[in-house]
C-alpha atoms as a PDB file:
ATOM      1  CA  UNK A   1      20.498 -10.914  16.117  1.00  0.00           C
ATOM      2  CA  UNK A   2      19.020 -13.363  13.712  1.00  0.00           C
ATOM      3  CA  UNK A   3      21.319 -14.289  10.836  1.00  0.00           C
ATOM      4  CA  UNK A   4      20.184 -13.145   7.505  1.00  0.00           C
ATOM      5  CA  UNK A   5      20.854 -13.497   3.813  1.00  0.00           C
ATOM      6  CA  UNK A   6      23.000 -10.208   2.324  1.00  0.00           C
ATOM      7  CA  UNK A   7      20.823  -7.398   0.018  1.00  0.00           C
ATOM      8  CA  UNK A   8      22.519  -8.196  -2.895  1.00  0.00           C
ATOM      9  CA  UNK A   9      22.089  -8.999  -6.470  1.00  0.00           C
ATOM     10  CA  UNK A  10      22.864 -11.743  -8.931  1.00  0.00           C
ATOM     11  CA  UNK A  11      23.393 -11.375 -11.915  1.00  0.00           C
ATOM     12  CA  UNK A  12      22.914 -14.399 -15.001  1.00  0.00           C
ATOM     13  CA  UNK A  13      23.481 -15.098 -18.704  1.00  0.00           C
ATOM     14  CA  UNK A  14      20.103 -13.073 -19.724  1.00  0.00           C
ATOM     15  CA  UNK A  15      18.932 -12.148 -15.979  1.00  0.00           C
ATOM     16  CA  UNK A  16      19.282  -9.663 -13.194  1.00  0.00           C
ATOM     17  CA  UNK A  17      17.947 -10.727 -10.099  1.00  0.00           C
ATOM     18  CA  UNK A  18      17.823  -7.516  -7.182  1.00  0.00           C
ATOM     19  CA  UNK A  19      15.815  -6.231  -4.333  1.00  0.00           C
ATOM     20  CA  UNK A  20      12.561  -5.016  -5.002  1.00  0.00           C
ATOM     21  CA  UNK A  21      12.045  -1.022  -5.851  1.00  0.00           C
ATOM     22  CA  UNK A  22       8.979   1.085  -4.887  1.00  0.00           C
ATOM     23  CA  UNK A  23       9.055   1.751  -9.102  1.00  0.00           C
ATOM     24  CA  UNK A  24       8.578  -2.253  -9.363  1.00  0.00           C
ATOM     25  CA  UNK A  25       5.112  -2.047  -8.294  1.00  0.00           C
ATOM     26  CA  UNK A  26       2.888  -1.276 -11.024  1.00  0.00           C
ATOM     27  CA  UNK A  27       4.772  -4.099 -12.954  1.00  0.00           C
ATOM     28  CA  UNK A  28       4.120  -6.604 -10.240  1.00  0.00           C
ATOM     29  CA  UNK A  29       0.248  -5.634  -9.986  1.00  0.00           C
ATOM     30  CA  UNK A  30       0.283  -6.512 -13.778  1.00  0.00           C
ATOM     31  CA  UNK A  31       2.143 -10.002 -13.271  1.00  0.00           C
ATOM     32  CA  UNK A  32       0.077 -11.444 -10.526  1.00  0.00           C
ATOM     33  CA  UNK A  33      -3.223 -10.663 -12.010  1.00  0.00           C
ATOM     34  CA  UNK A  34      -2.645 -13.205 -13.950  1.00  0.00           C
ATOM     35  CA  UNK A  35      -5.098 -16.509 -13.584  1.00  0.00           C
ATOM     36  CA  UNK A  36      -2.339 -18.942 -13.208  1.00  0.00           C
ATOM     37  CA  UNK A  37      -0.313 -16.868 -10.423  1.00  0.00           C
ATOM     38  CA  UNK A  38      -3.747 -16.728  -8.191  1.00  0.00           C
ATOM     39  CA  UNK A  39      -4.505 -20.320  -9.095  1.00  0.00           C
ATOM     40  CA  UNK A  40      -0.830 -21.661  -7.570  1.00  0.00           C
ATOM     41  CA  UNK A  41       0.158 -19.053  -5.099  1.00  0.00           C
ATOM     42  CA  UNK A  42      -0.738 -17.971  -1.815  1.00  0.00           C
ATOM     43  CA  UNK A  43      -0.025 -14.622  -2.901  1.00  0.00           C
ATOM     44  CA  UNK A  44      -2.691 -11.764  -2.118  1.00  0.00           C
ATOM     45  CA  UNK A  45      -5.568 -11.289  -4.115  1.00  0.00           C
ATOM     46  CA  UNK A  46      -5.876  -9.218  -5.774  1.00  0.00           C
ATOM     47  CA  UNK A  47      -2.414  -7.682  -5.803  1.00  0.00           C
ATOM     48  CA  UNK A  48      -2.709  -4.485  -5.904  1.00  0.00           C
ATOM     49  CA  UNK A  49      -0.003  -1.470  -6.722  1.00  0.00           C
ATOM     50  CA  UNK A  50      -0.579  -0.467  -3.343  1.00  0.00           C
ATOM     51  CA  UNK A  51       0.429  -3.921  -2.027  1.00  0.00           C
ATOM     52  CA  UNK A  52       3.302  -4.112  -3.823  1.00  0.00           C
ATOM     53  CA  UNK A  53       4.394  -0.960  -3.043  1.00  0.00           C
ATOM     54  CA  UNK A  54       4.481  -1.937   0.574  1.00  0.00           C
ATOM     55  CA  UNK A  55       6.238  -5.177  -0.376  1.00  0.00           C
ATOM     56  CA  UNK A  56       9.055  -3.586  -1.726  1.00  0.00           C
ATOM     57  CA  UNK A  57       9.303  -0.873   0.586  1.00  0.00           C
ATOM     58  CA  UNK A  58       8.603  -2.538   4.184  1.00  0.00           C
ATOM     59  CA  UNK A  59       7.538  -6.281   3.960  1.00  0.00           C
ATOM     60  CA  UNK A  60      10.492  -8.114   1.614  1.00  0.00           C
ATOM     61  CA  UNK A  61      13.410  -5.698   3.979  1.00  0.00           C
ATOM     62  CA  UNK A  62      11.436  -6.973   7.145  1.00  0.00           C
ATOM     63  CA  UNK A  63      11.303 -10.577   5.520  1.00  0.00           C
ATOM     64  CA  UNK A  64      15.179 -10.455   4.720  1.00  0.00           C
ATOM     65  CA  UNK A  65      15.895  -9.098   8.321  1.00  0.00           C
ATOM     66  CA  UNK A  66      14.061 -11.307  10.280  1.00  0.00           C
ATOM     67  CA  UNK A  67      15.904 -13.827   8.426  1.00  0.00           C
ATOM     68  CA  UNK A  68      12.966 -15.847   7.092  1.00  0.00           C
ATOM     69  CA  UNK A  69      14.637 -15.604   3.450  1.00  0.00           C
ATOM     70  CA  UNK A  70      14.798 -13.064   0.832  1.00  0.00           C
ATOM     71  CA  UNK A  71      12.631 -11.495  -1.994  1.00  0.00           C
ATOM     72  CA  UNK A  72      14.079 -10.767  -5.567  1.00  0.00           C
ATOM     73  CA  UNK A  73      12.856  -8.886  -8.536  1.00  0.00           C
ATOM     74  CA  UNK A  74      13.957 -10.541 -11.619  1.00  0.00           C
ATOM     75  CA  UNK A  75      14.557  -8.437 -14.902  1.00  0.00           C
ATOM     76  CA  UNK A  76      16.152  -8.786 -18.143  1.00  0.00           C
ATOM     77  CA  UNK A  77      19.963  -7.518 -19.012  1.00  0.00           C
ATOM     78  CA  UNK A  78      18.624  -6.239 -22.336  1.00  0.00           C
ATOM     79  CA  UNK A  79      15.053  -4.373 -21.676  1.00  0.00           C
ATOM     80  CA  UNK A  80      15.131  -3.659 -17.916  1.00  0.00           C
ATOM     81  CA  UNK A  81      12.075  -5.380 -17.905  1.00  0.00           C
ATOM     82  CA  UNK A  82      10.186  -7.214 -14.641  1.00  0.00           C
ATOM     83  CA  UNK A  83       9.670 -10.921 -15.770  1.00  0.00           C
ATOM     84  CA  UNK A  84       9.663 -12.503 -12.653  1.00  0.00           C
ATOM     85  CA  UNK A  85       9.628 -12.670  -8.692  1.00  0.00           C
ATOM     86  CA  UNK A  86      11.722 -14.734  -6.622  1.00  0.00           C
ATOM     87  CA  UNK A  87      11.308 -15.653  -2.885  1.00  0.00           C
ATOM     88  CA  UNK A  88      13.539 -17.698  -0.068  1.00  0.00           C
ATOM     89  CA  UNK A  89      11.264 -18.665   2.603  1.00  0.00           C
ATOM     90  CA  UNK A  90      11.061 -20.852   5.403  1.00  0.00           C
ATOM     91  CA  UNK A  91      15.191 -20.391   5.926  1.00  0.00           C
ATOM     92  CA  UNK A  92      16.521 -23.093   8.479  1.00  0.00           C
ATOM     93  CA  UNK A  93      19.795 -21.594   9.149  1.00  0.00           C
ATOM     94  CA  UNK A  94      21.096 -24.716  11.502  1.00  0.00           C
ATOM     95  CA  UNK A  95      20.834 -27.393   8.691  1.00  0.00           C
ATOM     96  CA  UNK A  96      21.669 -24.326   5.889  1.00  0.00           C
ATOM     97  CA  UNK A  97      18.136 -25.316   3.978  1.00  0.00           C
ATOM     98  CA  UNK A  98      15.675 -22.991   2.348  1.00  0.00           C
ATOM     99  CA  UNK A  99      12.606 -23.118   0.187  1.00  0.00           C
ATOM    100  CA  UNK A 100      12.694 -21.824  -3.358  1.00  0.00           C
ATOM    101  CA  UNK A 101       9.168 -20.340  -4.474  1.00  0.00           C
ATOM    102  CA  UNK A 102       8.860 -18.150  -7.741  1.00  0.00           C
ATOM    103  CA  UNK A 103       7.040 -16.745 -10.264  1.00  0.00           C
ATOM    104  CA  UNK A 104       7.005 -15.651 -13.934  1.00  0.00           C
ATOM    105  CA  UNK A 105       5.144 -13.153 -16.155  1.00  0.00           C
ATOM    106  CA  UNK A 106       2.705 -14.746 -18.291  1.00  0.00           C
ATOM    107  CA  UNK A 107       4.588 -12.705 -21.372  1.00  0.00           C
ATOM    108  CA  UNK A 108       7.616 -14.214 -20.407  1.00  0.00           C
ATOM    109  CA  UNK A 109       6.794 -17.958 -19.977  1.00  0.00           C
ATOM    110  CA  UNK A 110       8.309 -20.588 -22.207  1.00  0.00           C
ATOM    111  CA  UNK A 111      11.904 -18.579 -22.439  1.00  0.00           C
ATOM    112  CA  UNK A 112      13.609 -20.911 -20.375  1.00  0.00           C
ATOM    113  CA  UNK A 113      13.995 -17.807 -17.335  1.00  0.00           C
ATOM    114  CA  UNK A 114      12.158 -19.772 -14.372  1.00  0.00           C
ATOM    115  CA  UNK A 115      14.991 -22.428 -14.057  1.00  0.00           C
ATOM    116  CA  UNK A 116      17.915 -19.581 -15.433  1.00  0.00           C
ATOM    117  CA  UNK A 117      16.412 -17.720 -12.374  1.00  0.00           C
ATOM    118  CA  UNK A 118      16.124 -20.551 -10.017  1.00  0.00           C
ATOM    119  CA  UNK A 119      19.476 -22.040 -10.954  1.00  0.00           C
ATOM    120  CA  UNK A 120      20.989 -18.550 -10.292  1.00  0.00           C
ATOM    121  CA  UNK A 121      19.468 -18.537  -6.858  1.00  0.00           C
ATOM    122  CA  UNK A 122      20.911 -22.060  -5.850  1.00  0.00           C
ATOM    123  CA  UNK A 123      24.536 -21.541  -7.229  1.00  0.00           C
ATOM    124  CA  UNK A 124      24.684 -18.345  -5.009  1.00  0.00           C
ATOM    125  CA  UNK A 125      23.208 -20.073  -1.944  1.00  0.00           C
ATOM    126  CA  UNK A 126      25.704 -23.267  -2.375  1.00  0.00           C
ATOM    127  CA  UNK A 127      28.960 -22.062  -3.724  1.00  0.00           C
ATOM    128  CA  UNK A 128      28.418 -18.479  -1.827  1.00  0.00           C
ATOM    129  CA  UNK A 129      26.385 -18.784   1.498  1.00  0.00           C
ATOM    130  CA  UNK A 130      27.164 -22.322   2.120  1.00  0.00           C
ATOM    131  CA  UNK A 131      23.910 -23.701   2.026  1.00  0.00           C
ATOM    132  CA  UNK A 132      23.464 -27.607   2.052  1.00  0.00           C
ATOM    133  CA  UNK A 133      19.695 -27.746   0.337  1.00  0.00           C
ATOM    134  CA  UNK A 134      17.223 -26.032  -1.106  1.00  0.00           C
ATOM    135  CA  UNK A 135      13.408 -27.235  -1.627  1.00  0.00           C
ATOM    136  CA  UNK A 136      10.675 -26.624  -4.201  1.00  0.00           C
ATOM    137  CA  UNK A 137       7.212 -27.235  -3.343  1.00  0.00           C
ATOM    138  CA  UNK A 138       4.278 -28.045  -6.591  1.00  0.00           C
ATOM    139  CA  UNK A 139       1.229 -28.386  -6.737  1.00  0.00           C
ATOM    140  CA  UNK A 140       0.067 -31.770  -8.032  1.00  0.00           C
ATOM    141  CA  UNK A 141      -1.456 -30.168 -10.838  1.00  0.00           C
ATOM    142  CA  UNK A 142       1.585 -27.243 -11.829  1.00  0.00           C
ATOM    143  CA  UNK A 143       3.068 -29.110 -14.534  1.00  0.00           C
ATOM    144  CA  UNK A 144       5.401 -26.043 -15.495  1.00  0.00           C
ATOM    145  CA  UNK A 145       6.724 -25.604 -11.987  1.00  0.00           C
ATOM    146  CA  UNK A 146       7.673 -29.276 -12.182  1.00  0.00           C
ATOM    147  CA  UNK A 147       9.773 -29.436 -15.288  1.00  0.00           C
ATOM    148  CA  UNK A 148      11.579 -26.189 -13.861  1.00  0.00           C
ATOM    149  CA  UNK A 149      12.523 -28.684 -10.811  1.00  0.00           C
ATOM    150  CA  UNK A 150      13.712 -31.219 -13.351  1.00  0.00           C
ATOM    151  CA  UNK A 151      15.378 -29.089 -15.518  1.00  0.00           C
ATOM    152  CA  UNK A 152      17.784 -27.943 -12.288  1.00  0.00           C
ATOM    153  CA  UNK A 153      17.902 -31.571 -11.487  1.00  0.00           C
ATOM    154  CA  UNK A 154      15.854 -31.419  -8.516  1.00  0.00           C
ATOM    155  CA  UNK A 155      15.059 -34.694  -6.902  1.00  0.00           C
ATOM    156  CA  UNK A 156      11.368 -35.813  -6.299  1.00  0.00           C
ATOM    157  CA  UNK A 157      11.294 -36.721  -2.286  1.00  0.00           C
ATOM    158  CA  UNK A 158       7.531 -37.216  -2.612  1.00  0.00           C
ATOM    159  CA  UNK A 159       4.195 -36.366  -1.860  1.00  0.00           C
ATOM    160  CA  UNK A 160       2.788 -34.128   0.749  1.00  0.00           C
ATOM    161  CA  UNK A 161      -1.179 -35.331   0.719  1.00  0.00           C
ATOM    162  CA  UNK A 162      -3.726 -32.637   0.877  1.00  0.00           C
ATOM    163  CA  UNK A 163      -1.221 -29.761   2.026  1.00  0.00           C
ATOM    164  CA  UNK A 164      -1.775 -26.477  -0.302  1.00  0.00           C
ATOM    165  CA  UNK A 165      -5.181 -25.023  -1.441  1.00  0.00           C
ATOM    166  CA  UNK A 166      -5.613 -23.797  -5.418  1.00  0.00           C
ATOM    167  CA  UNK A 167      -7.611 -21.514  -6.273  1.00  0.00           C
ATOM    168  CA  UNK A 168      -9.834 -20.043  -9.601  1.00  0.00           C
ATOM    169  CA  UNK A 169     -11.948 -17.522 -10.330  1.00  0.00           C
ATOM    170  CA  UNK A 170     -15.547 -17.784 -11.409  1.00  0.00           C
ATOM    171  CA  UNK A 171     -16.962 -14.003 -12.123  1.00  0.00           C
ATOM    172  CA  UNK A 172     -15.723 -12.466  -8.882  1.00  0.00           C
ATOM    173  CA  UNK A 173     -15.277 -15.211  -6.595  1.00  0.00           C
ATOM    174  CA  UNK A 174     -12.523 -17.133  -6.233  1.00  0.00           C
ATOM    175  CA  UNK A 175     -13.017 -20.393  -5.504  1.00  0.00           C
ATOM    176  CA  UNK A 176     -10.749 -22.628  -3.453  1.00  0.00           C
ATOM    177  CA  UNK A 177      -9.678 -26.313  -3.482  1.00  0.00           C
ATOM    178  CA  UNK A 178      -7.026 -28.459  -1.648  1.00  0.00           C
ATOM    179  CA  UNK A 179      -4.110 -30.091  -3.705  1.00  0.00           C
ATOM    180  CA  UNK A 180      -1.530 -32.345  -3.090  1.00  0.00           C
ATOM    181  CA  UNK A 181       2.258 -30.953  -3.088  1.00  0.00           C
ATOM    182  CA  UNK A 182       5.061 -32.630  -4.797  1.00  0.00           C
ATOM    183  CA  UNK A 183       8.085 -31.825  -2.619  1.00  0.00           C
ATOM    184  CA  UNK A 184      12.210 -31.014  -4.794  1.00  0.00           C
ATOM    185  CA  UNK A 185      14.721 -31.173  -3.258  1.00  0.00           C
ATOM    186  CA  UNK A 186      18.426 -29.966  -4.673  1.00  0.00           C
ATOM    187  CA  UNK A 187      21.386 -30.256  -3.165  1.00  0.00           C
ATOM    188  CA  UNK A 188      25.319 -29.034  -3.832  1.00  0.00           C
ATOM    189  CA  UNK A 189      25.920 -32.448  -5.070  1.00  0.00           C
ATOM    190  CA  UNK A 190      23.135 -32.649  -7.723  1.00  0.00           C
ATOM    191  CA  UNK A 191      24.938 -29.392  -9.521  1.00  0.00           C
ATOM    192  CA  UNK A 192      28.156 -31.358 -10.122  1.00  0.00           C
ATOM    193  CA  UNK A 193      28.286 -32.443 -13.912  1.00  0.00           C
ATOM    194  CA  UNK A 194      31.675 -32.464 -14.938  1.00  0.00           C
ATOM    195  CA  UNK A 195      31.258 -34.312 -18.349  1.00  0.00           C
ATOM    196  CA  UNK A 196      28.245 -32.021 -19.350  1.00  0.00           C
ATOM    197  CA  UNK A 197      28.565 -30.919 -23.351  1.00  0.00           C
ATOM    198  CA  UNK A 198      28.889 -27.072 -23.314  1.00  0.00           C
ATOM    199  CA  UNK A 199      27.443 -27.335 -27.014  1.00  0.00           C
ATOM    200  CA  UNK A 200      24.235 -28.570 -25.430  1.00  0.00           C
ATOM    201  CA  UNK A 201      24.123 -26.673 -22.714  1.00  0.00           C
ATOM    202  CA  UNK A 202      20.929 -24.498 -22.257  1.00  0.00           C
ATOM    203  CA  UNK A 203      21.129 -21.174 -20.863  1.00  0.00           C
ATOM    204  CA  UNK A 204      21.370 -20.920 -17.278  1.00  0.00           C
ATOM    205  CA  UNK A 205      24.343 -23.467 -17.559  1.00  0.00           C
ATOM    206  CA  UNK A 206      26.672 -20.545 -16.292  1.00  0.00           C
ATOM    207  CA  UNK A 207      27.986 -19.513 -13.476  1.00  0.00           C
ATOM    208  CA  UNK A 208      26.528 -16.639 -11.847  1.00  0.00           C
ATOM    209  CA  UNK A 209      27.751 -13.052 -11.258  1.00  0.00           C
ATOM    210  CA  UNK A 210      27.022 -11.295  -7.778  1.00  0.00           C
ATOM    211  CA  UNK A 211      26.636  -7.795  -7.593  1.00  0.00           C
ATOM    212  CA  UNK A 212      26.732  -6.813  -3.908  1.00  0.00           C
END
C-alpha cells in the first residue's frame, strides 16, 4: 500500500484548513472563475459546480490515497467562509519532499491568508509528518505568489526556462502562452528564528493546531 498523508485538518490563528465537502462546490465554481486563477493554474476551465463536486467527493480522496498529496479547503474561524484551496502534489515520500500549490479568492486577497495558509501547511508537514522540503513553483510573471514564498522564507533555487503555459481569455477563447517558472524551496531549517520580535510578528507566526 502506498503511504499517504492523514485526512485531517489544521487549524491557524484566523484559518481552518479541512478536506473538501460536496457543500464546498458552488463556492469553489465562484473562486476559480476568476481571471487570475485561469491565467496561473492548470486548473479546469471552466470549473464548474459539477467539477467540483466530483473533486471533493471522488478525485481529492483518490489523490490523498494514491498518495500523490492532499487537497484542502481553506475557510475562516469567524464566517465559515471558503477563501482558499490548498493542494500537496507531486509527494516524494523517499526524500520526504512535496510541492505546495494554492489558491485564494479574489475577495480575500491582500489579508495576509495565502502565506498564514501555506505556513500552516509546512509546520504540519515538518514538525508533524517529518518532511525534509517542500517546493513552490511561480510563474515568472505571478508577482503575488512570489512574495507569499518570501514571506515564509522560501529560498529562490532558480529558474525552470519555458516549463508552465499561462493562459487569458479574449471573448471566449482562452488563449495560451509558455512562461518561465521560478522554483521555492523551504526547508525545516529556514522556519527556525529564535530571536524573531513577537511584537512584529505578522499573523501566521503561530504554531498550528491539528484537528484529526
Amino acid at each position: 500500500m502506498a503511504a499517504s498523508f492523514p485526512e485531517t485538518a489544521i487549524s491557524t490563528e484566523r484559518l481552518l484548513l479541512r478536506p473538501l465537502a460536496e457543500d464546498d462546490a458552488p463556492g469553489l465554481a465562484t473562486m476559480m472563475a476568476d481571471e487570475l486563477v485561469l491565467a496561473w493554474t492548470d486548473l479546469p476551465h471552466p470549473f464548474t459546480e459539477s467539477y467540483a463536486a466530483d473533486l471533493a467527493r471522488s478525485l481529492a480522496p483518490a489523490h490523498r490515497a494514491a498518495g500523490r498529496g492532499i487537497v484542502f479547503a481553506v475557510t475562516e474561524h469567524l464566517t465559515q467562509r471558503l477563501v482558499g484551496l490548498v493542494e500537496l502534489r507531486h509527494t516524494d515520500w523517499r526524500l520526504r519532499s512535496t510541492e505546495i500549490a494554492y489558491v485564494t479568492a479574489a475577495w480575500a486577497r491582500g489579508e495576509g491568508y495565502a502565506p498564514e495558509a501555506v505556513l500552516g501547511v509546512a509546520q504540519w508537514l515538518f514538525e508533524d509528518r517529518g518532511f525534509l522540503r517542500l517546493e513552490m513553483r511561480t510563474a515568472a510573471g505571478n508577482t503575488a505568489a512570489q512574495q507569499v514564498a518570501q514571506k515564509i522564507g522560501g529560498i529562490s533555487e532558480g529558474v525552470l526556462r519555458s516549463a508552465w503555459i499561462v493562459r487569458g481569455e479574449s471573448g471566449e477563447v482562452v488563449q495560451e502562452s509558455r512562461s518561465d517558472l521560478i522554483l521555492w524551496s523551504l526547508l525545516p531549517e529556514d522556519m527556525e528564528n529564535p530571536e524573531a520580535d513577537a511584537a512584529q510578528a505578522w499573523p501566521g507566526d503561530h504554531r498550528y493546531v491539528l484537528r484529526d
